[in-house]
Protein backbone atom coordinates (compact mmCIF):
# COMPACT_ATOMS: atom_id res chain seq x y z
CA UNK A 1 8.77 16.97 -14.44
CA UNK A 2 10.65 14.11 -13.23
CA UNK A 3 8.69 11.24 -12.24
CA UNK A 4 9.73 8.49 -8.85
CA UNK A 5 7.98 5.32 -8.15
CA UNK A 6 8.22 5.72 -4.26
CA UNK A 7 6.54 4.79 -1.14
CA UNK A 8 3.88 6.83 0.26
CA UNK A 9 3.14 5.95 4.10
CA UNK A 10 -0.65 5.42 5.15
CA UNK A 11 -1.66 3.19 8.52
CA UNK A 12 -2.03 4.72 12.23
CA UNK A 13 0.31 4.97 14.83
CA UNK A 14 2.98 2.03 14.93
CA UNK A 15 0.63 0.43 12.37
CA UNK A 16 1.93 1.33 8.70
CA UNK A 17 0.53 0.71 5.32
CA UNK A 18 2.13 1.61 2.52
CA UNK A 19 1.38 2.47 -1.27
CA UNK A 20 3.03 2.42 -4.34
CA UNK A 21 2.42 6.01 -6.22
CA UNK A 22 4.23 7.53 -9.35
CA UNK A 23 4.73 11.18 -8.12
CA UNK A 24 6.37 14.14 -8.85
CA UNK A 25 10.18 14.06 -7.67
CA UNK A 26 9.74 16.98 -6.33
CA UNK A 27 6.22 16.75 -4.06
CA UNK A 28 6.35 15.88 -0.73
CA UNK A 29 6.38 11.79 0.50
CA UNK A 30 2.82 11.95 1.46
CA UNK A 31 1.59 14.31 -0.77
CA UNK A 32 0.71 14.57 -4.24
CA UNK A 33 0.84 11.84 -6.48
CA UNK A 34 0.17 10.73 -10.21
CA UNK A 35 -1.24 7.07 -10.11
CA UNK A 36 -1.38 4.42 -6.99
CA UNK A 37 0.56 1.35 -8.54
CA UNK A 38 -0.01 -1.31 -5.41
CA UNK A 39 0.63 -1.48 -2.04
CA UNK A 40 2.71 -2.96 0.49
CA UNK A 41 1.60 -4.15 4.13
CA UNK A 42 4.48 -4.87 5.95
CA UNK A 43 2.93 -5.43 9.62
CA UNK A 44 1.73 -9.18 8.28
CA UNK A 45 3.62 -11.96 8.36
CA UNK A 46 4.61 -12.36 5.44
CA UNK A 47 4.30 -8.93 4.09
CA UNK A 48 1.46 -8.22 1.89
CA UNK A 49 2.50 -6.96 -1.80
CA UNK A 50 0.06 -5.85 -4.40
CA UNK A 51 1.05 -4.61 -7.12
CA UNK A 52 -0.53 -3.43 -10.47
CA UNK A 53 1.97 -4.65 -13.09
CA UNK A 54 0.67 -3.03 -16.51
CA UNK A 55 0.87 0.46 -14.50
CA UNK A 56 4.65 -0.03 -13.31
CA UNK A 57 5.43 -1.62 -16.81
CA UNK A 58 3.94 1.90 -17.74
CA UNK A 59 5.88 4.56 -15.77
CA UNK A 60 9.08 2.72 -16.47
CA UNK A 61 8.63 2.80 -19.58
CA UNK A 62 7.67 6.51 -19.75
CA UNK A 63 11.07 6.73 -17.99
CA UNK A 64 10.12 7.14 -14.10
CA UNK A 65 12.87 6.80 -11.78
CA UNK A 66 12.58 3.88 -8.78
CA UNK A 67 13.63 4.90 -5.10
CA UNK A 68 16.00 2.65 -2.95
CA UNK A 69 13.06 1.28 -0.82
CA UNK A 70 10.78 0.53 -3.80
CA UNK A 71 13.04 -1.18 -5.63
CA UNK A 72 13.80 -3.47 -3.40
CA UNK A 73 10.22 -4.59 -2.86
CA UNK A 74 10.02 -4.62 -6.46
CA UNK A 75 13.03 -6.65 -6.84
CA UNK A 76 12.03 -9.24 -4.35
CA UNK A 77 8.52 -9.49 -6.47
CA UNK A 78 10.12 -9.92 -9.69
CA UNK A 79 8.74 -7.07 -11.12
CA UNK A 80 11.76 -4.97 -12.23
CA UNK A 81 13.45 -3.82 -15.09
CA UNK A 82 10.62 -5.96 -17.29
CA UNK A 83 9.36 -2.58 -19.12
């Protein structure tokens, strides 16, 4: 089982929310998912990041793969590549 540190999308209509989950690579985007790492609230000005570092520090180092979107967010927070 190959495990992604994606964005899973939450929020109403033209209001989104996002969280940060370690899924399965293969379950669907809003579906299934291992452990909620933080999440991300775009809509504010700035966004809003929160995220749990001990439990990304954990699926990276248990070898989970990042998506595009997340690391970028991740980047930007200063949070990547420190497993």
């Amino acid at each position: 089982m190959a495990v992604k540190i994606r964005l899973t999308r939450m929020g109403a209509k033209k209001n989104p929310f996002y969280r940060f989950v370690a899924a399965d690579s293969k379950a669907p985007r809003d579906g299934k998912f291992l452990d909620i790492l933080g999440t991300y609230d775009p809509m504010k000005d700035p966004a809003e990041v929160k995220v749990h570092k001990e439990k990304v520090n954990y699926w990276l180092g248990k070898g989970a793969l990042v998506s595009e979107s997340a690391r970028a967010i991740l980047k930007k927070q200063g949070l990547f590549g420190l497993h």
